[in-house]
Protein backbone atom coordinates (compact mmCIF):
# COMPACT_ATOMS: atom_id res chain seq x y z
CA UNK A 1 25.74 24.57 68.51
CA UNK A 2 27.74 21.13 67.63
CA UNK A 3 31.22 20.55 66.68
CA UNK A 4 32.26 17.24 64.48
CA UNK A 5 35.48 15.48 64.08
CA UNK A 6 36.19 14.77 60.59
CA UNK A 7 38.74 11.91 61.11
CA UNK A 8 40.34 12.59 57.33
CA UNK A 9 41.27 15.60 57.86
CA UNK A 10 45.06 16.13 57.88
CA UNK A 11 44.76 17.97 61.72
CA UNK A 12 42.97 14.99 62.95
CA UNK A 13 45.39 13.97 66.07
CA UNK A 14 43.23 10.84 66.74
CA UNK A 15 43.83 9.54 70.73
CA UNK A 16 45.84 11.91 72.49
CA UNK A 17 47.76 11.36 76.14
CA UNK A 18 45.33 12.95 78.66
CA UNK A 19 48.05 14.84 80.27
CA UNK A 20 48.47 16.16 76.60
CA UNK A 21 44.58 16.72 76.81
CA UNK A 22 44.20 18.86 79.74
CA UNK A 23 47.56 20.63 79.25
CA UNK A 24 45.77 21.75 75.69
CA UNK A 25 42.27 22.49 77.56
CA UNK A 26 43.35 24.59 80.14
CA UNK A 27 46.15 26.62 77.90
CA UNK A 28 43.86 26.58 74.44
CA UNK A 29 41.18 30.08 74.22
CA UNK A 30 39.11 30.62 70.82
CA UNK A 31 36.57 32.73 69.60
CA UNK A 32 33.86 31.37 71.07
CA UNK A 33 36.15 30.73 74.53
CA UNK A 34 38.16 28.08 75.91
CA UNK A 35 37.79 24.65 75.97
CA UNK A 36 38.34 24.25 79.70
CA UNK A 37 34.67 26.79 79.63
CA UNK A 38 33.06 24.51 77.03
CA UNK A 39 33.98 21.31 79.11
CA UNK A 40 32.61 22.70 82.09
CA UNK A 41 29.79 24.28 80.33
CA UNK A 42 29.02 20.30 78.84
CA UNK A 43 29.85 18.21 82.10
CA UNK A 44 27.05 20.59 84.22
CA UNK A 45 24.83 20.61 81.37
CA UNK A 46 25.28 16.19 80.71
CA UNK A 47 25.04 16.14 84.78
CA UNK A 48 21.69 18.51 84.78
CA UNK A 49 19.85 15.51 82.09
CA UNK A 50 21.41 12.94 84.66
CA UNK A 51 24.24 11.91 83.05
CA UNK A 52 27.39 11.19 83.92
CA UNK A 53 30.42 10.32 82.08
CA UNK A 54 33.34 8.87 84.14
CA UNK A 55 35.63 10.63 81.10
CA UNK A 56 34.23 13.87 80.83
CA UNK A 57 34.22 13.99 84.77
CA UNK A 58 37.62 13.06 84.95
CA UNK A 59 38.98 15.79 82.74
CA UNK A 60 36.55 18.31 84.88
CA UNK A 61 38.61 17.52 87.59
CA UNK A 62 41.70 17.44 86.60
CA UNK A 63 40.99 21.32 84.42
CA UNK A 64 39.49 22.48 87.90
CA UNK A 65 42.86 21.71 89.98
CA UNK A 66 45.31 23.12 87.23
CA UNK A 67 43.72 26.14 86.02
CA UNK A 68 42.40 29.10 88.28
CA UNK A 69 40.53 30.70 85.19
CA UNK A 70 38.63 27.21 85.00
CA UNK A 71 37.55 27.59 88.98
CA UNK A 72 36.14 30.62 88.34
CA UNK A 73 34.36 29.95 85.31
CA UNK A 74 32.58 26.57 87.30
CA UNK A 75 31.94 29.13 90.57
CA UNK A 76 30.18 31.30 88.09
CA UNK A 77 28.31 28.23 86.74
CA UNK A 78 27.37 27.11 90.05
CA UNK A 79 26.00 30.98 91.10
CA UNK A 80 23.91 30.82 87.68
CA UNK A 81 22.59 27.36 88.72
CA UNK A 82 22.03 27.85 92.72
CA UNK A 83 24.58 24.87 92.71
CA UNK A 84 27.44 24.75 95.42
CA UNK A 85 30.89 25.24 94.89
CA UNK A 86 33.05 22.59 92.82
């Protein structure tokens, strides 16, 4: 699955504030989950093809120490993936 960013699109926020960022990825839950899930889901998935993005990592952290729901969605990444604790 892939997502795109049509940057015409009347919704199209462009550059948010990060606090505005995480505040929207930890509170935010779709169809197909939350965003804070999908972030972690990306960050383990980027870090298992070694890489590592300073941004993505950044936001990881800061999802993992405001949102509970978040911790236990990257615990339960971590037991799928014999990986320790975040």
């Amino acid at each position: 699955m892939a997502f795109f960013v049509n940057r015409s699109h009347p919704n199209y926020t462009g550059k948010l504030p990060l606090e505005t960022v995480i505040k929207t990825l930890v509170s935010a839950r779709g169809q197909l989950g939350s965003p804070a899930e999908y972030l972690l889901e990306t960050v383990h998935g980027l870090i298992e093809h070694g890489v590592r993005d300073p941004y993505l990592l950044e936001l990881r952290k800061r999802v993992l120490a405001d949102s509970p729901r978040a911790r236990r969605h990257a615990r339960q990444i971590a037991f799928r993936h014999a990986l320790p604790d975040p």
